[in-house]
Protein backbone atom coordinates (compact mmCIF):
# COMPACT_ATOMS: atom_id res chain seq x y z
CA UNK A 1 0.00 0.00 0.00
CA UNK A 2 2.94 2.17 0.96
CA UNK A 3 4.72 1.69 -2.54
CA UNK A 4 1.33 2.99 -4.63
CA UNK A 5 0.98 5.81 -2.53
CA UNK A 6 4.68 7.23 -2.82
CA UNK A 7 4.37 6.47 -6.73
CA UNK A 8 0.91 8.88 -6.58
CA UNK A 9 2.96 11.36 -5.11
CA UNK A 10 5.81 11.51 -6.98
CA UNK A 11 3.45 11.45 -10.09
CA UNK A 12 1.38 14.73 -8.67
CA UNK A 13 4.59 16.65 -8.01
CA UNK A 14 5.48 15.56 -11.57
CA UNK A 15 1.77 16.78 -13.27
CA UNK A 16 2.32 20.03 -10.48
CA UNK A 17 5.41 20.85 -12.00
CA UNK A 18 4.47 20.85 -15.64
CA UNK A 19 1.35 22.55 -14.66
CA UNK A 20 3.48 25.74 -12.74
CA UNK A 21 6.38 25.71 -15.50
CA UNK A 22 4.79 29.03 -16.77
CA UNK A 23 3.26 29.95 -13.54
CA UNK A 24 5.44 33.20 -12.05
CA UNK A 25 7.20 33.42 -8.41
CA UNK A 26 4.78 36.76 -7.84
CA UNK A 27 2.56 39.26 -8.54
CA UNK A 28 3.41 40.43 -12.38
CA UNK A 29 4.83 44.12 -13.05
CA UNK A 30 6.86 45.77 -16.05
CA UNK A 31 8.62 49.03 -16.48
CA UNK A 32 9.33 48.69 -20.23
CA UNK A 33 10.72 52.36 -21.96
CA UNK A 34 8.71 53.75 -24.48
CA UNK A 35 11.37 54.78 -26.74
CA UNK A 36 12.23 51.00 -27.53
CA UNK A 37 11.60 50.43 -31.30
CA UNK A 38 12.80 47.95 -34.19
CA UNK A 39 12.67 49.54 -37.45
CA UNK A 40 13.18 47.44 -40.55
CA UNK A 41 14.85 49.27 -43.60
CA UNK A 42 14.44 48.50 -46.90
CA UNK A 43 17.35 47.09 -48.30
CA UNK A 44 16.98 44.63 -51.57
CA UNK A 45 20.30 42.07 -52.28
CA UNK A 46 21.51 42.21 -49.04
CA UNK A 47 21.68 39.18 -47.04
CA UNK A 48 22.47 36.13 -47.83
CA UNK A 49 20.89 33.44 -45.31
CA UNK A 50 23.60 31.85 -43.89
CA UNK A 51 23.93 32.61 -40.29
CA UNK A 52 27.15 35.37 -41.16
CA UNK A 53 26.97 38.53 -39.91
CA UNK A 54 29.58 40.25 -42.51
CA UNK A 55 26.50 41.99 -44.90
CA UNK A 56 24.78 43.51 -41.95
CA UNK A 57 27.71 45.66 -40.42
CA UNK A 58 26.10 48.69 -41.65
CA UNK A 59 22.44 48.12 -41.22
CA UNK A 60 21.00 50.06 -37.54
CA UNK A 61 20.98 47.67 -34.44
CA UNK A 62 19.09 47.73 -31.00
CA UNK A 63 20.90 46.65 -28.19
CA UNK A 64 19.18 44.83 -25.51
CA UNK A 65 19.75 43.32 -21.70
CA UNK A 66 18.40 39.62 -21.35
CA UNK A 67 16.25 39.45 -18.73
CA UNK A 68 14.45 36.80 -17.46
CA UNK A 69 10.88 36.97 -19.00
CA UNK A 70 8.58 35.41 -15.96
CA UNK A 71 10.67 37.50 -13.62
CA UNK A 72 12.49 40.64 -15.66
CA UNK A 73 14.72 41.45 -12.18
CA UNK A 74 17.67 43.14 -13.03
CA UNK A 75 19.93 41.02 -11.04
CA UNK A 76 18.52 37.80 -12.51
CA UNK A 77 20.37 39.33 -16.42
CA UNK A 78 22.21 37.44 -18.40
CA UNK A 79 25.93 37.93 -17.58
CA UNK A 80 27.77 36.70 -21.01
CA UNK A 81 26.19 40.18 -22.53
CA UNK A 82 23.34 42.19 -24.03
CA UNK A 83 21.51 40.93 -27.13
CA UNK A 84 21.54 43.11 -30.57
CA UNK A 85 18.66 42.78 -32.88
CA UNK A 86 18.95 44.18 -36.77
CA UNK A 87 16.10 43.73 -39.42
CA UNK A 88 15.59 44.99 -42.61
CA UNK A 89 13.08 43.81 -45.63
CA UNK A 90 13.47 43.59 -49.52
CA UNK A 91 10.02 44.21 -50.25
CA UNK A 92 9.15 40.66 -50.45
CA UNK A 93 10.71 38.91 -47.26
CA UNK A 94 11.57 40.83 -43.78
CA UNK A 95 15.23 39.55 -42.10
CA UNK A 96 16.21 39.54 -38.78
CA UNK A 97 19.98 38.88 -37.19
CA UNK A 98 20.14 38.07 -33.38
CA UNK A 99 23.51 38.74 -32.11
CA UNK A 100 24.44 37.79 -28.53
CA UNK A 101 27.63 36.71 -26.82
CA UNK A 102 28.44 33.41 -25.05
CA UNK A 103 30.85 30.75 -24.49
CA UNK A 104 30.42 28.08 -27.63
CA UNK A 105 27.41 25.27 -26.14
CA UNK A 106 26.65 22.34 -28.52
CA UNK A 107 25.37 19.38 -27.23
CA UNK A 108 24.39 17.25 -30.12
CA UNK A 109 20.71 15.96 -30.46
CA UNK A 110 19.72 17.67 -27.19
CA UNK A 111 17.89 21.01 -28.00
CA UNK A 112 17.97 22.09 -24.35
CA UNK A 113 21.55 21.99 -24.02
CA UNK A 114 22.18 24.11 -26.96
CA UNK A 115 21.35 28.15 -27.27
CA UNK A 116 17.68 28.64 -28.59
CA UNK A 117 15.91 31.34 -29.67
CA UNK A 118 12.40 31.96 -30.57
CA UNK A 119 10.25 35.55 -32.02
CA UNK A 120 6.66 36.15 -31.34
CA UNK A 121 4.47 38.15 -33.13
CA UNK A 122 1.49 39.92 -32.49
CA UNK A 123 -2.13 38.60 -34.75
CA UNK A 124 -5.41 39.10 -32.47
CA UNK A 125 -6.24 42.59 -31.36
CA UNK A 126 -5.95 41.41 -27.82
CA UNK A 127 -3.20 39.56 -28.11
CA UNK A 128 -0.58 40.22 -25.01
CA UNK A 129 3.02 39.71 -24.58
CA UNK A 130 2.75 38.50 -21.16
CA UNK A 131 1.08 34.77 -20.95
CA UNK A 132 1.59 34.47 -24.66
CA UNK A 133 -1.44 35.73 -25.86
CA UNK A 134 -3.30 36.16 -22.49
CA UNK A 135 -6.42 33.76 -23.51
CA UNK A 136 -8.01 32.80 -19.60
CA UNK A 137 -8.54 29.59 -21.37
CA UNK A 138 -7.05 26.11 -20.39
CA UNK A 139 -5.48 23.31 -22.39
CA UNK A 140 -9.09 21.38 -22.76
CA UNK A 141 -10.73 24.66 -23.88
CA UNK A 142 -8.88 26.97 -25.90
CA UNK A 143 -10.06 26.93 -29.72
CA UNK A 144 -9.81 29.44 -32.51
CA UNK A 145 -13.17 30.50 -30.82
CA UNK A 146 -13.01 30.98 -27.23
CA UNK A 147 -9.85 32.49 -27.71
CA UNK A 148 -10.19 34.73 -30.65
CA UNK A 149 -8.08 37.64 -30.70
CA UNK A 150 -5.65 36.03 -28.70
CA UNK A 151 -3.47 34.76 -31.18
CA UNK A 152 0.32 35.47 -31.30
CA UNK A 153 2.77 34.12 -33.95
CA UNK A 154 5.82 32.49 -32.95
CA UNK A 155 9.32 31.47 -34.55
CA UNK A 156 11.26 28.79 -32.58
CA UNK A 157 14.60 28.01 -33.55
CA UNK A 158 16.38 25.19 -31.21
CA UNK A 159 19.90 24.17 -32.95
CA UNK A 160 20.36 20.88 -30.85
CA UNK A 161 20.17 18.81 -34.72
CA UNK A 162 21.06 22.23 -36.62
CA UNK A 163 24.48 22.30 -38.61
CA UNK A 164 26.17 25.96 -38.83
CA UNK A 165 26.03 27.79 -41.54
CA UNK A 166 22.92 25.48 -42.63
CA UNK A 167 19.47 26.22 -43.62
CA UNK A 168 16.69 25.21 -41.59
CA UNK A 169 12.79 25.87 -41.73
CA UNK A 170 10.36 25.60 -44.20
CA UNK A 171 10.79 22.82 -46.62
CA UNK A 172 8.72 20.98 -49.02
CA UNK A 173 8.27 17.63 -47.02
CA UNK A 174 7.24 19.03 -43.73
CA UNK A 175 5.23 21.61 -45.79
CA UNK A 176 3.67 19.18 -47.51
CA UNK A 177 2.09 17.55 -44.47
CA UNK A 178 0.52 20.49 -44.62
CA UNK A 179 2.02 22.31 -40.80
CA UNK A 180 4.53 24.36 -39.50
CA UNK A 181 7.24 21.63 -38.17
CA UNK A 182 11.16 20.95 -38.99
CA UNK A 183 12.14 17.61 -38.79
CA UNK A 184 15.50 18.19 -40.09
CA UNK A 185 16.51 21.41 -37.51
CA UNK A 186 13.37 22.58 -35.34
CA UNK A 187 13.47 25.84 -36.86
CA UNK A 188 9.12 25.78 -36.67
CA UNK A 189 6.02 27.98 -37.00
CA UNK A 190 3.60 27.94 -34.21
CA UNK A 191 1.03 30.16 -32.78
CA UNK A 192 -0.48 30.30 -29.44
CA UNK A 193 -3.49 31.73 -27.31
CA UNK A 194 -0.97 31.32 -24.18
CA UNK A 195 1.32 29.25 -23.06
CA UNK A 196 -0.37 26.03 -22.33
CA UNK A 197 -2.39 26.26 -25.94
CA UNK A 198 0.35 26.48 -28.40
CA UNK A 199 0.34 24.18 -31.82
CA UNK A 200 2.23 23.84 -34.77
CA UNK A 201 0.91 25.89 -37.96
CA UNK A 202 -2.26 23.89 -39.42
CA UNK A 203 -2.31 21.67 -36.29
CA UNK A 204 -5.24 22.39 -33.77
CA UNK A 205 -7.88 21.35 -31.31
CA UNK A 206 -10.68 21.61 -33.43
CA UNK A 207 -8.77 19.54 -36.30
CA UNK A 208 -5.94 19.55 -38.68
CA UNK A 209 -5.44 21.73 -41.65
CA UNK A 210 -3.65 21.06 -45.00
CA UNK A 211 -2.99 24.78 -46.10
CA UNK A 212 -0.57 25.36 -43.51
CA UNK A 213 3.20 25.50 -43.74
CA UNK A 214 6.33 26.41 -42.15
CA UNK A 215 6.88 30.05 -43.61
CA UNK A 216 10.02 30.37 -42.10
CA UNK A 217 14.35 30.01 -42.63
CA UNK A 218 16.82 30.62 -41.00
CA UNK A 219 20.46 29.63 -39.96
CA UNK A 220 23.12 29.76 -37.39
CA UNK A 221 26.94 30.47 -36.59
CA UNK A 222 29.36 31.18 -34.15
CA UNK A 223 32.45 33.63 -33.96
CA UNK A 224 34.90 30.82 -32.91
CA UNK A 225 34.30 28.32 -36.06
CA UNK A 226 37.39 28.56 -37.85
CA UNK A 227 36.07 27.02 -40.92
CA UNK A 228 34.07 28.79 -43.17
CA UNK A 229 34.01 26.42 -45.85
CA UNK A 230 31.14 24.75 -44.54
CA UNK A 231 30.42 22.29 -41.70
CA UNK A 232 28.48 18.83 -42.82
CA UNK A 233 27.01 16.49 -39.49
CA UNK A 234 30.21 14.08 -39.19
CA UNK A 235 31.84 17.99 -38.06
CA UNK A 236 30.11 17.82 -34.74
CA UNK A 237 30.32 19.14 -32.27
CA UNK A 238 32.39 21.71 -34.70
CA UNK A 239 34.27 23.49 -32.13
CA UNK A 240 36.60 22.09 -29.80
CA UNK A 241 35.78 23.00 -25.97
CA UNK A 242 33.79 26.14 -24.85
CA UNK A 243 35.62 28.86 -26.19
CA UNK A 244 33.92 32.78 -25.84
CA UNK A 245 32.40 34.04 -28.92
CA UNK A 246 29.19 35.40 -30.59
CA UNK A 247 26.34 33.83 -31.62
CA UNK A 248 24.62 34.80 -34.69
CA UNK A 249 21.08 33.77 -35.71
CA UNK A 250 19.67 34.83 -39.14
CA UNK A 251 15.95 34.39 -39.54
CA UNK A 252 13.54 35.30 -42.41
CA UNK A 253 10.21 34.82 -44.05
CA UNK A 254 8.00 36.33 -46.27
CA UNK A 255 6.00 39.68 -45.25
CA UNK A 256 3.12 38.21 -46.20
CA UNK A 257 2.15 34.64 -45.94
CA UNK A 258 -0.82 32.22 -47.66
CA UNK A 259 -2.17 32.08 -44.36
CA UNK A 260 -6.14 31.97 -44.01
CA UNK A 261 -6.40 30.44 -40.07
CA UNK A 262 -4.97 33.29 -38.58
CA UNK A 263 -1.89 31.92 -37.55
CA UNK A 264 0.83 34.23 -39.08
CA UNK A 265 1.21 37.57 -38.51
CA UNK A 266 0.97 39.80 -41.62
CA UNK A 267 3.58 42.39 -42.01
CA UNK A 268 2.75 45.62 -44.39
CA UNK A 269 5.40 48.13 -45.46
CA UNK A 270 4.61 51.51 -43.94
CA UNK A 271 3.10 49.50 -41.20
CA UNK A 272 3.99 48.67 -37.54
CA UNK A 273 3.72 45.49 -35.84
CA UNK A 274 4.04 44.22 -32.35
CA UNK A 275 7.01 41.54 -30.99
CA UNK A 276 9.13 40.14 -28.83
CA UNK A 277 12.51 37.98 -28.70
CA UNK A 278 13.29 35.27 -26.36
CA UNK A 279 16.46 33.62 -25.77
CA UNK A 280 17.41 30.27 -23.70
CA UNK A 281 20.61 29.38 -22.81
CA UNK A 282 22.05 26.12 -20.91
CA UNK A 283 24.16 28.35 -18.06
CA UNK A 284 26.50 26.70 -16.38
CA UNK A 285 25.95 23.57 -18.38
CA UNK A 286 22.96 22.87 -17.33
CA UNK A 287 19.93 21.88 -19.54
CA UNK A 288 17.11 24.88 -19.70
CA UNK A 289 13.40 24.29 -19.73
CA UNK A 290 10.43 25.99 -21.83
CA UNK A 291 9.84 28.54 -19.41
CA UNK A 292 12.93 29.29 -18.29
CA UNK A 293 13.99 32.00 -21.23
CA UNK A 294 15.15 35.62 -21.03
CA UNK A 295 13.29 38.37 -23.45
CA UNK A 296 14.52 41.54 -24.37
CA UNK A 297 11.55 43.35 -23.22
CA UNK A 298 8.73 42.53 -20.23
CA UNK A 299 6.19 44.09 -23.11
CA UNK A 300 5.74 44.24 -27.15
CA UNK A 301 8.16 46.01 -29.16
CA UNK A 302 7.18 47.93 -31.93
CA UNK A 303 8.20 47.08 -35.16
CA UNK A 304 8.42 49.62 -38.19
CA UNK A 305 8.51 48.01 -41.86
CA UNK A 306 9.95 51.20 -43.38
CA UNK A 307 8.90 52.19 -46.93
CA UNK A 308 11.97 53.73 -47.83
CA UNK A 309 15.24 54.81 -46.18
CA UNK A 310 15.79 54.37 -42.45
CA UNK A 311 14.39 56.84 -40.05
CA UNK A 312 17.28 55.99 -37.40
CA UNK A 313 19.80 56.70 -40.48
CA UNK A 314 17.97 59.89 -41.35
CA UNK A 315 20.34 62.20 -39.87
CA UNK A 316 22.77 60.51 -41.73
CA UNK A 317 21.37 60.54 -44.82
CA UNK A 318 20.40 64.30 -44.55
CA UNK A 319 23.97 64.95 -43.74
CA UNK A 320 25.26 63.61 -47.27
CA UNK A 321 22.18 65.34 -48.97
CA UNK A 322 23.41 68.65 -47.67
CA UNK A 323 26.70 67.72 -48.97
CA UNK A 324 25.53 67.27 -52.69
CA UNK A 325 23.38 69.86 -52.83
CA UNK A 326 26.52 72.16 -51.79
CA UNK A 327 28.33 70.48 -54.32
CA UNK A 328 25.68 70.85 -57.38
CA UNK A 329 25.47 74.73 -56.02
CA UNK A 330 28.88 75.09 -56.89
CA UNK A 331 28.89 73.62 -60.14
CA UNK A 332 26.06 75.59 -61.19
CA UNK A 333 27.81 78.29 -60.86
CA UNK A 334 30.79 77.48 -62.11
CA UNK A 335 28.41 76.51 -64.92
CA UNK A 336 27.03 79.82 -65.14
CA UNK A 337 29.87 81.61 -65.47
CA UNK A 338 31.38 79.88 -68.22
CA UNK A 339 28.38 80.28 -70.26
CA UNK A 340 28.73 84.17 -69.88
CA UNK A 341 32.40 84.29 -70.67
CA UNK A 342 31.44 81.94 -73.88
CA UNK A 343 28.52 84.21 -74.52
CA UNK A 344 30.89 87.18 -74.49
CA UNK A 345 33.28 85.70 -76.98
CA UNK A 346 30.90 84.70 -79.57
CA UNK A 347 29.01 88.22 -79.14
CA UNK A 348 32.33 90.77 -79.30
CA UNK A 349 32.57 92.52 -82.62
CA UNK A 350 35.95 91.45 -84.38
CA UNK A 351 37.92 93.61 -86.64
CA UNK A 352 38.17 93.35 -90.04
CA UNK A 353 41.59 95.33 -91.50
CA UNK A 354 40.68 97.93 -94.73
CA UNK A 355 42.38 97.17 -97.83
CA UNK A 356 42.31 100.04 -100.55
CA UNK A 357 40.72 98.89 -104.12
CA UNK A 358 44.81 100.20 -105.77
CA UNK A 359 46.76 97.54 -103.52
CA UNK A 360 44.38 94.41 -104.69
């Protein structure tokens, strides 16, 4: 009798704990600035998807602290650095490049062992950043109906089967099973009403649907690879020991999507959106667990698809316009007075020397 009971136990502490891994340690509060804002410029034949950082060195980037999402304390950060986020669009697809410093983790096959990162976007109206949507509904009663509005659109990219310098995401297998998955690197599409109702694209309680699809790519790298040739799986774990570095996470899809379950967030140039950027990371070697990510905000952050050149790079830009004009000034000028002296020339009377009729 003894034996049943302590296995009953240990069971409900199990069932307790999955049930409290989003649950947080206190009453929830955020001081997020109002000045934080992404803006993505438009810049066609840029980037090249391939997890290097080399084409974005110019493009505008927004430095952020890590902070632990369920509990964004201060002196909970994380230490290895602050996170930089870039984006820019072509007009057909947006980009994004997540930079952030740390010692080099690979752990083959074992996704929580490795760095992850993940973007959320807001769909419904009422969509929140905290509880991932905010829908009051549970597990056995969120649907696209008691929950409408709620929706949020989310990239997760976990590298534990992911080769550098590869491309991951939406491909025409997984796509053709009609959802949002990645069997080859878990670089998926999901959307959620909060964090205990979250499904793959085209993969719900009500039912499966076949239009669905990953809409995502994306690929990763880190500063200490010394090969740039290319890495294939036999290469793992593709750095020897745990030297510092940067990693670099380069992430796009299309602005807008074939979506028609309200799953994907539609992005509109001149428009603004709403999102967020979570990061996990196995510190001190040990594994980390759904909940257990840092964000680089405790709200939404605004996102600007920019119709033309770069507000932040205005100044910039208005600099070298004040240049030229000086320049084409000048050369009007310069201009102008040639003209006149050529005018003059061709205008002054020349003289002609008399010649008497008795000397011809």
């Amino acid at each position: 009798m003894l034996r049943p009971l302590l296995v009953l136990l240990a069971l409900g502490s199990v069932l307790i704990g999955r049930v409290n891994s989003h649950q947080e340690s206190g009453e929830w509060s955020c001081e997020s600035g109002s000045e934080i804002q992404l803006e993505a410029e438009f810049r066609p034949g840029l980037v090249t998807l391939d997890g290097h950082a080399d084409e974005w060195e110019d493009i505008y980037g927004s430095e952020f602290s890590l902070l632990p999402a369920l509990d964004p304390d201060a002196d909970h950060e994380y230490k290895a650095g602050k996170m930089t986020v870039k984006t820019l669009h072509d007009g057909r697809d947006v980009f994004f490049l997540l930079q952030v410093d740390g010692e080099y983790k690979y752990s083959k096959g074992e996704n929580n062992k490795c760095p992850s990162v993940a973007l959320m976007f807001q769909i419904g109206e009422d969509a929140t950043y905290h509880n991932m949507g905010g829908c009051k509904e549970g597990p056995d009663s969120c649907t696209n109906k008691t929950c409408k509005g709620h929706e949020v659109d989310i990239m997760h990219f976990s590298i534990g089967k992911a080769i550098p310098g590869r491309l991951y995401g939406s491909n025409p297998i997984d796509n053709r099973d009609g959802n949002g998955g990645d069997r080859f690197g878990h670089l998926v599409d999901v959307y959620a009403w909060n964090p205990h109702c979250r499904n793959l694209d085209g993969i719900g309680p009500s039912g499966n649907d076949s239009s669905a699809q990953n809409d995502w790519k994306g690929a990763w790298w880190h500063s200490s690879f010394d090969v740039h040739s290319g890495f294939v799986e036999q290469d793992s774990p593709y750095a020897s020991g745990n030297p510092k570095g940067t990693y670099y996470f380069e992430l796009s899809r299309p602005l807008r999507t074939m979506d028609r379950l309200q799953q994907d967030a539609q992005f509109t140039i001149g428009g603004s959106s709403k999102m967020a950027v979570a990061f996990w990371y196995p510190v001190d070697g040990n594994p980390w667990h759904k909940s257990g990510h840092y964000s680089i905000n405790c709200d939404w952050v605004p996102l600007d698809i920019s119709s033309g050149s770069s507000k932040l790079s205005r100044s910039s830009t208005s600099s070298s316009g004040s240049t030229a004009s000086v320049f084409a000034l000048l050369f009007s000028v310069v201009s102008l007075c040639v003209s006149v002296f050529v005018g003059y020339k061709v205008l002054q009377p020349k003289g002609v020397p008399f010649t008497p009729m008795q000397n011809l």
